[in-house]
PDB file of N, CA and C in Angstrom:
ATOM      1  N   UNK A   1      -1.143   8.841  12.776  1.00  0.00           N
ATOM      2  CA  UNK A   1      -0.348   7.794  12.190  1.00  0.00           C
ATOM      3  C   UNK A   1      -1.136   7.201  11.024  1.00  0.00           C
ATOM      4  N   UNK A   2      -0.121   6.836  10.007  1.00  0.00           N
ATOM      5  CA  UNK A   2      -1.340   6.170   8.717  1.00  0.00           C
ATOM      6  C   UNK A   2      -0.840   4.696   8.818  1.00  0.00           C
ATOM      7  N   UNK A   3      -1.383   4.159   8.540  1.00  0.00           N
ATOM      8  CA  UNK A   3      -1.872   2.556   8.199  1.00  0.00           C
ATOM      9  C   UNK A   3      -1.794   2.092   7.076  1.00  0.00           C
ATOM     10  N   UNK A   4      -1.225   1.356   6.007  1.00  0.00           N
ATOM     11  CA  UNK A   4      -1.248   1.090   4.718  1.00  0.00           C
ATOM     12  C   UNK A   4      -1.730  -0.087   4.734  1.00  0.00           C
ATOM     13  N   UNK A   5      -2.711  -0.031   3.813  1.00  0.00           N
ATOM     14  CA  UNK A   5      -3.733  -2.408   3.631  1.00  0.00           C
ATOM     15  C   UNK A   5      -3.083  -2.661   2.749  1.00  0.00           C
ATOM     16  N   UNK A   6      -1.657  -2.620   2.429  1.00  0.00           N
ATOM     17  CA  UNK A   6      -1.434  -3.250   0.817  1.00  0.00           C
ATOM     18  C   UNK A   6      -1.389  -4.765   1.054  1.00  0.00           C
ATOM     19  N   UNK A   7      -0.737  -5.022   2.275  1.00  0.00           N
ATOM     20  CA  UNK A   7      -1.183  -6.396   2.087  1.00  0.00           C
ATOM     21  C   UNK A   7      -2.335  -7.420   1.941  1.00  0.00           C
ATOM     22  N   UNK A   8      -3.545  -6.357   2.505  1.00  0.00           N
ATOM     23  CA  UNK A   8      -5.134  -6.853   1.935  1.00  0.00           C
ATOM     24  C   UNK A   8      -5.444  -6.476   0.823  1.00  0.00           C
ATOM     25  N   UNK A   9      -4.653  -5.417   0.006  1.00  0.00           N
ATOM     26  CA  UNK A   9      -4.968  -5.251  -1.436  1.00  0.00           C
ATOM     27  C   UNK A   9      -4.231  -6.354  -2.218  1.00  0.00           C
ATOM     28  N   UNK A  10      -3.078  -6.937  -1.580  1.00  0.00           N
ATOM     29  CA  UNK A  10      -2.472  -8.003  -2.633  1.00  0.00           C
ATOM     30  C   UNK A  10      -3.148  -8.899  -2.171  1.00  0.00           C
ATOM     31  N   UNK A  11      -3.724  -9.669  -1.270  1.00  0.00           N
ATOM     32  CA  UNK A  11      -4.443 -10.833  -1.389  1.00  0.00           C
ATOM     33  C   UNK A  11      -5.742 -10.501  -2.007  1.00  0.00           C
ATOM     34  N   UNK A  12      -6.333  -9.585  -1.715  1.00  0.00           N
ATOM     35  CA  UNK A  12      -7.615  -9.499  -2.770  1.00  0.00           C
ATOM     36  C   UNK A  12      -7.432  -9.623  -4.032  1.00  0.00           C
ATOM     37  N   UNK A  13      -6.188  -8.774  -4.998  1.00  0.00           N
ATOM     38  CA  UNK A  13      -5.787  -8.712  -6.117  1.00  0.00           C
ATOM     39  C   UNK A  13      -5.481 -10.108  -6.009  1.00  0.00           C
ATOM     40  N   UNK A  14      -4.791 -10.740  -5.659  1.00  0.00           N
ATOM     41  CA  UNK A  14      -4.249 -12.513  -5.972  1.00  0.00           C
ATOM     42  C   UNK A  14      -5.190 -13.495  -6.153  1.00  0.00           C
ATOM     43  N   UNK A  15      -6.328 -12.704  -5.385  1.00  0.00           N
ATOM     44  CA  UNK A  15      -7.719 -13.702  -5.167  1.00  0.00           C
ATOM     45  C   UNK A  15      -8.581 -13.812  -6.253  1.00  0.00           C
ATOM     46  N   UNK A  16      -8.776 -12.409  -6.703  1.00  0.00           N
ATOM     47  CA  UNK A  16      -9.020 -11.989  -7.701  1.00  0.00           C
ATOM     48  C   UNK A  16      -8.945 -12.453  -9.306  1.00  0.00           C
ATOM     49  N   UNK A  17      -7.559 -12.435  -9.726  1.00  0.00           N
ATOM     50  CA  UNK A  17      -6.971 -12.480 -10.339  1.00  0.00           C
ATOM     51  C   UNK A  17      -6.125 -13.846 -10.825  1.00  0.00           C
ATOM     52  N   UNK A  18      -6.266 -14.901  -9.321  1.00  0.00           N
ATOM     53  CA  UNK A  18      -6.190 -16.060  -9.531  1.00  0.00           C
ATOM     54  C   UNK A  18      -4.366 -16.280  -9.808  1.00  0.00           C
ATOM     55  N   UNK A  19      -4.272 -15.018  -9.315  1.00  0.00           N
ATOM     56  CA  UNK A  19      -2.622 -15.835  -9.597  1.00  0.00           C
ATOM     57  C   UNK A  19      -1.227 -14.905  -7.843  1.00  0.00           C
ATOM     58  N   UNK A  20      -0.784 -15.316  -7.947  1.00  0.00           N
ATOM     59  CA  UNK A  20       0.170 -14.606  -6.621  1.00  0.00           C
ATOM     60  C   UNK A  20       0.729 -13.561  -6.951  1.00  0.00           C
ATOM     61  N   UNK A  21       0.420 -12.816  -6.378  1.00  0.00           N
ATOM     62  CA  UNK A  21       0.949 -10.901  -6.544  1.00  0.00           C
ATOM     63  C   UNK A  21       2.298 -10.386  -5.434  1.00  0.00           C
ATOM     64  N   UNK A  22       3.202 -10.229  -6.472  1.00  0.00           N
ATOM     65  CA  UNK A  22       4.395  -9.910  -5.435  1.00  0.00           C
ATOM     66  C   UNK A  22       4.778  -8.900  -5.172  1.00  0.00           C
ATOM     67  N   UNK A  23       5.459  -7.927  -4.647  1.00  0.00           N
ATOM     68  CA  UNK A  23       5.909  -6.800  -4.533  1.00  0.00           C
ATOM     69  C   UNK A  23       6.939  -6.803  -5.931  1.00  0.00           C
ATOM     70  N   UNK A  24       7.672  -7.714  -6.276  1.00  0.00           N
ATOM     71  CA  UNK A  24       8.353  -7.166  -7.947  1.00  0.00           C
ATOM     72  C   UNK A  24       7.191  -7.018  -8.827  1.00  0.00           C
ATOM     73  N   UNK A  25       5.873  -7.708  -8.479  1.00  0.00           N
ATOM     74  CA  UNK A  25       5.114  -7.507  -9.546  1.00  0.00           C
ATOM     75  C   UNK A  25       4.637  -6.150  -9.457  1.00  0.00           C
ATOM     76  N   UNK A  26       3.771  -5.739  -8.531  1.00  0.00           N
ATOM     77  CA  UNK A  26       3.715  -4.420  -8.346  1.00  0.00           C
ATOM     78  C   UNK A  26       4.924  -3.505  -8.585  1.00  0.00           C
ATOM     79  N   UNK A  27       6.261  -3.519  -8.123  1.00  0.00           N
ATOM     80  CA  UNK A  27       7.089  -2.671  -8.568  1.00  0.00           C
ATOM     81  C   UNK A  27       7.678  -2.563  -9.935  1.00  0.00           C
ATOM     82  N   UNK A  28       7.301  -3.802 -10.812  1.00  0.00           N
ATOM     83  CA  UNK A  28       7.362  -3.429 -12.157  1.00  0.00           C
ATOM     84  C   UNK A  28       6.145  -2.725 -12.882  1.00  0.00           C
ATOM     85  N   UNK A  29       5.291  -2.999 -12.426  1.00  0.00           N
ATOM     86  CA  UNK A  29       3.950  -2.291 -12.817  1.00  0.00           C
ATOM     87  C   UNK A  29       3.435  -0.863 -12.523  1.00  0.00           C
ATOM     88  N   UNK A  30       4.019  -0.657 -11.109  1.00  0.00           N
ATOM     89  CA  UNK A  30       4.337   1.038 -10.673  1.00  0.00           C
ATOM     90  C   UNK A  30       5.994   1.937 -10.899  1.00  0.00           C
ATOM     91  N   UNK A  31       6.486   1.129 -10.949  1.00  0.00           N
ATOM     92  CA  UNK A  31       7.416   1.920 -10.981  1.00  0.00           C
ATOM     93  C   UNK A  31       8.280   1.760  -9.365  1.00  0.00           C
ATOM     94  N   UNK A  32       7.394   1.569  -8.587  1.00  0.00           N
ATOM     95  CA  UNK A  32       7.302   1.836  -7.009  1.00  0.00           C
ATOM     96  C   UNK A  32       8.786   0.659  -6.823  1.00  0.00           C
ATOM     97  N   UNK A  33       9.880   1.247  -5.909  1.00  0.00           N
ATOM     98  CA  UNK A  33      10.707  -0.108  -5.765  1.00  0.00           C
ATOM     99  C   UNK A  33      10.513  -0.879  -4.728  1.00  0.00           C
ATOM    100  N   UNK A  34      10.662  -1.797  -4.508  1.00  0.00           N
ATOM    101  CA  UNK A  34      10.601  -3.540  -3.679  1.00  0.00           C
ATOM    102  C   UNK A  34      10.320  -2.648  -2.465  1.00  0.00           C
ATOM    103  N   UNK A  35      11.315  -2.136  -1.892  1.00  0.00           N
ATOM    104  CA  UNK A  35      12.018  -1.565  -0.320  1.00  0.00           C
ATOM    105  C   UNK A  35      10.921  -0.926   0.048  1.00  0.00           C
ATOM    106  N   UNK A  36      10.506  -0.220  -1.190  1.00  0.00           N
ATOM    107  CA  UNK A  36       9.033   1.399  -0.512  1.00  0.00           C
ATOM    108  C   UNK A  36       8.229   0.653  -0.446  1.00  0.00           C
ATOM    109  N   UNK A  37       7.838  -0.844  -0.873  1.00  0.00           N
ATOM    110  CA  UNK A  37       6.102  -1.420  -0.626  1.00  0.00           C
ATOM    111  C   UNK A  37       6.449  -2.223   0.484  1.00  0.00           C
ATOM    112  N   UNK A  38       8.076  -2.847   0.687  1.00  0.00           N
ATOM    113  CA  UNK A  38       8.127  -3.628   1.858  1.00  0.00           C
ATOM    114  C   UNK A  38       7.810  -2.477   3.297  1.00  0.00           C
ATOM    115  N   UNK A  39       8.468  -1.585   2.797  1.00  0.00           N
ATOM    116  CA  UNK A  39       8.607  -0.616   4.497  1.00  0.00           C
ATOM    117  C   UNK A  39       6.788   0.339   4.522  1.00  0.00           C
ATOM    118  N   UNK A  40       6.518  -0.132   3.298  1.00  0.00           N
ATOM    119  CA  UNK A  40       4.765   0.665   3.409  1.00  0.00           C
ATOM    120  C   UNK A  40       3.867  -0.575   4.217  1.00  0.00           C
ATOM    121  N   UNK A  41       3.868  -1.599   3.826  1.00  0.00           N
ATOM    122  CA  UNK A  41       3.413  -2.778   4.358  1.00  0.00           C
ATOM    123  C   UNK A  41       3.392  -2.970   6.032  1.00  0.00           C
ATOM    124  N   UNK A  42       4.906  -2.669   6.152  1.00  0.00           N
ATOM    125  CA  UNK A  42       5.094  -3.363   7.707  1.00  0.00           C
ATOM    126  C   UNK A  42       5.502  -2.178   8.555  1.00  0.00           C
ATOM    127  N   UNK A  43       5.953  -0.991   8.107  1.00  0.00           N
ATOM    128  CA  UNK A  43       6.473   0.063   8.853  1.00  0.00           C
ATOM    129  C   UNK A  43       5.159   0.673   9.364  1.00  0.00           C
ATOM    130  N   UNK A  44       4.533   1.043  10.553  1.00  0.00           N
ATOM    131  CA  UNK A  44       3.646   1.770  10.931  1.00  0.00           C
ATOM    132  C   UNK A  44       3.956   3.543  11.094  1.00  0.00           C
ATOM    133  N   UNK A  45       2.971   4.239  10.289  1.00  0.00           N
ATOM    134  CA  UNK A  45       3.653   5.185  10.016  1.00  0.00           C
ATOM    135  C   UNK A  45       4.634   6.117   8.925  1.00  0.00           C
ATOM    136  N   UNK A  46       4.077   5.137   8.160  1.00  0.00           N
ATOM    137  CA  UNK A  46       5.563   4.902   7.152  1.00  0.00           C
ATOM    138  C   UNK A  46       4.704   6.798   5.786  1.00  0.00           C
ATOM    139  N   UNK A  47       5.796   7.280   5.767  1.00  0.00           N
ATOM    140  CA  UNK A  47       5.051   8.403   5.103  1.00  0.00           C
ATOM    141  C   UNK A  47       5.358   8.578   3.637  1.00  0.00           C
ATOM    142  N   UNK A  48       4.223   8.011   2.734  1.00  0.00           N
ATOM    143  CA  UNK A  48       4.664   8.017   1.677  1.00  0.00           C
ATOM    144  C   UNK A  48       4.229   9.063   0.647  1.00  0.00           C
ATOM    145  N   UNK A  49       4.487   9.557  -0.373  1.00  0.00           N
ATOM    146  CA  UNK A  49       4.526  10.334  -1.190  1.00  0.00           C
ATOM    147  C   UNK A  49       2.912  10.306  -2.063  1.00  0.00           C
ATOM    148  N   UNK A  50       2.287  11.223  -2.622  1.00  0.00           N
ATOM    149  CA  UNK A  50       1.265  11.496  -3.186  1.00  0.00           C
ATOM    150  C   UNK A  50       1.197  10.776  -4.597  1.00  0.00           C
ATOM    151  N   UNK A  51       1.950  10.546  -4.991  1.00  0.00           N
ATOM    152  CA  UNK A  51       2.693  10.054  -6.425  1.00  0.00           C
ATOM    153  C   UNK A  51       2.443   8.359  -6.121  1.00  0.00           C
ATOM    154  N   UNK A  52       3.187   8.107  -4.921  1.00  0.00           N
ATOM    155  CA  UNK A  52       3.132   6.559  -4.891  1.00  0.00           C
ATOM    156  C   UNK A  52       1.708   6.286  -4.221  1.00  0.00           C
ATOM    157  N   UNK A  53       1.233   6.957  -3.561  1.00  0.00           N
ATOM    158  CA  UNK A  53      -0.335   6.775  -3.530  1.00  0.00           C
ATOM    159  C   UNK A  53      -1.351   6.445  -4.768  1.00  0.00           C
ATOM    160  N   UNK A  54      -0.794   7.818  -5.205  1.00  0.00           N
ATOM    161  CA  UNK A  54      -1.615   7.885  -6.585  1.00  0.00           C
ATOM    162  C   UNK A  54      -1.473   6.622  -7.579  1.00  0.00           C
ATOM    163  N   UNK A  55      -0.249   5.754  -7.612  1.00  0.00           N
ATOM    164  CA  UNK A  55       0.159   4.919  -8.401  1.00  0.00           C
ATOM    165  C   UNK A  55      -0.754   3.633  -8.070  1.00  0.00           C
ATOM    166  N   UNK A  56      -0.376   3.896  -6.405  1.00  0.00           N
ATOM    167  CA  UNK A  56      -0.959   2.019  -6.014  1.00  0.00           C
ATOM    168  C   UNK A  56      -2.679   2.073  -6.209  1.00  0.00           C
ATOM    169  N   UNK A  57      -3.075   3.299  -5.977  1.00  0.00           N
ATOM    170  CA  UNK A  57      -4.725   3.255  -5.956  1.00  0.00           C
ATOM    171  C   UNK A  57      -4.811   3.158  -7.547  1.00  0.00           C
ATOM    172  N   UNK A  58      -4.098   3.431  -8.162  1.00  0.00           N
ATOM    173  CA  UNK A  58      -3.917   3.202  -9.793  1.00  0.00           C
ATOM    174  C   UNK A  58      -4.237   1.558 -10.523  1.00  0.00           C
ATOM    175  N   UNK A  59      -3.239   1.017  -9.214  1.00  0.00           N
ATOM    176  CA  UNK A  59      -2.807  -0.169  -9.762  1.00  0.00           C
ATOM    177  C   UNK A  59      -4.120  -1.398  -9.210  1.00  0.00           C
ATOM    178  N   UNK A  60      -4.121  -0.719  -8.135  1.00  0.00           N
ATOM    179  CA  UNK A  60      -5.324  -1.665  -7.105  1.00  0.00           C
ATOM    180  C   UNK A  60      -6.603  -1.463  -7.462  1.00  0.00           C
ATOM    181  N   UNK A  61      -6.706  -0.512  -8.271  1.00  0.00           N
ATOM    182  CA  UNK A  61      -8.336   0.234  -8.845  1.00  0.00           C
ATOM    183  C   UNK A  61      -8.886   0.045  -7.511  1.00  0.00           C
ATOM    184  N   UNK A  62      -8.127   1.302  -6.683  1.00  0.00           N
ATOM    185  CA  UNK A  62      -8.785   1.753  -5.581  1.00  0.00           C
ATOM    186  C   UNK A  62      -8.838   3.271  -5.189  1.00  0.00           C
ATOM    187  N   UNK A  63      -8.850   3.308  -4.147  1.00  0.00           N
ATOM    188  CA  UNK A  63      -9.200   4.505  -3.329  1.00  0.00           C
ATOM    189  C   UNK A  63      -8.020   5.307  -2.196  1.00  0.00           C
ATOM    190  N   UNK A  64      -7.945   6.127  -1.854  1.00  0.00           N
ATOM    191  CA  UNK A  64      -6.692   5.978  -0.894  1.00  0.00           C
ATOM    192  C   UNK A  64      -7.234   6.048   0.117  1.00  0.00           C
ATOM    193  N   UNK A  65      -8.971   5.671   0.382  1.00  0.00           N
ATOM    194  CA  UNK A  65      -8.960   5.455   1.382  1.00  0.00           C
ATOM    195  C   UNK A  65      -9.132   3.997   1.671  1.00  0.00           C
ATOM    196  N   UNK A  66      -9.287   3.292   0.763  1.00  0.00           N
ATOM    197  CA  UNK A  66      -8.930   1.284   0.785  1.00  0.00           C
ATOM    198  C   UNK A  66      -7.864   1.552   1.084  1.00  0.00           C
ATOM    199  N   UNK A  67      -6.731   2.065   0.722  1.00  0.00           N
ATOM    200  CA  UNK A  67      -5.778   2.028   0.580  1.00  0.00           C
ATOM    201  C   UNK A  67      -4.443   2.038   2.179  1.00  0.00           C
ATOM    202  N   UNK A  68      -5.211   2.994   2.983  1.00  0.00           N
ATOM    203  CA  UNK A  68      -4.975   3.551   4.508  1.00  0.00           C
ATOM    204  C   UNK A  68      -5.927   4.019   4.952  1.00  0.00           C
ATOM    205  N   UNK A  69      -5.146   4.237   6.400  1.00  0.00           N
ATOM    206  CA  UNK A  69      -6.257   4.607   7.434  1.00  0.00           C
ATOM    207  C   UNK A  69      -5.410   5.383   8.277  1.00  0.00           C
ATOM    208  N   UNK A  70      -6.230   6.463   8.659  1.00  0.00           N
ATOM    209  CA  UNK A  70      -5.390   7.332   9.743  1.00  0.00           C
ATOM    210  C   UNK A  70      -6.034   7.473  10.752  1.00  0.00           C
ATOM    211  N   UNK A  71      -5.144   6.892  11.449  1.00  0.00           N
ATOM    212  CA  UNK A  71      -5.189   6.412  13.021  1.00  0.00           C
ATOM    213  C   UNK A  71      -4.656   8.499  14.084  1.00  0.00           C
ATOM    214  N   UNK A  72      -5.165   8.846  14.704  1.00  0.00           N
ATOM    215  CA  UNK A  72      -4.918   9.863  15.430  1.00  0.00           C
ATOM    216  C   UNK A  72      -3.650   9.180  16.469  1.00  0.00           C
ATOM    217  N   UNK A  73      -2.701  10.459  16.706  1.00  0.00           N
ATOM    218  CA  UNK A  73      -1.513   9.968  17.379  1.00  0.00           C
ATOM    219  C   UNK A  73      -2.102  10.268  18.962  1.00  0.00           C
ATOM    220  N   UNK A  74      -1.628   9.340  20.305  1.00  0.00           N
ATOM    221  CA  UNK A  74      -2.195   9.520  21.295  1.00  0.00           C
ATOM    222  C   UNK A  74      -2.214  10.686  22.005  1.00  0.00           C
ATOM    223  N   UNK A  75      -2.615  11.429  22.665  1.00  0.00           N
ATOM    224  CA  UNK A  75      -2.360  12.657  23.806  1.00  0.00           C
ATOM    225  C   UNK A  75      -1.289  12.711  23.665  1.00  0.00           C
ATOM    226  N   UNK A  76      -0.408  13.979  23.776  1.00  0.00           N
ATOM    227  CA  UNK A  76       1.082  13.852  24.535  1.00  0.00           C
ATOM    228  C   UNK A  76       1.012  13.927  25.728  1.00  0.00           C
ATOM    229  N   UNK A  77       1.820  13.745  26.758  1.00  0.00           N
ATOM    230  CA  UNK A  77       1.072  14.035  28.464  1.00  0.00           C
ATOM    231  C   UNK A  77       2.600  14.979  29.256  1.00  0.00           C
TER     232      UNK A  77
END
C-alpha cells in the first residue's frame, strides 16, 4: 500500500514560504486537479500516475520518496 505526505509537504511549503498552500494552488501550478490531490491526501492506497508524481516532487522540490511511503500489504491467510 502507498502512503502520500502531501499534507506534510503543504504545511512545510506554507511554513516555508510564509503564506497558505491550497490544493487550487498546487493544481494551478501542476496541472494536477483539486479531486486527484484531495483523494491522494486522504485515500490510503490511492494509485497515482508517474507523471503526477513526477509533477508534485517537481513542485515540492522533493523526492518521491518525501513524497510516499510503501507500506507492505498484510499476509493473506
Amino acid at each position: 500500500m502507498i502512503i502520500y505526505h502531501l499534507k506534510d509537504l503543504i504545511l512545510r511549503k506554507s511554513a516555508t514560504e510564509g503564506r497558505k498552500i491550497t490544493y487550487a494552488n498546487i493544481a494551478e501550478a501542476t496541472g494536477i486537479s483539486k479531486i486527484t490531490l484531495s483523494r491522494m491526501a486522504s485515500k490510503r492506497g490511492y494509485n497515482a500516475g508517474a507523471d503526477i508524481i513526477e509533477k508534485l516532487c517537481i513542485y515540492f522540490n522533493t523526492t518521491p520518496d518525501e513524497l510516499m511511503t510503501i507500506i507492505p500489504d498484510p499476509p493473506e491467510e
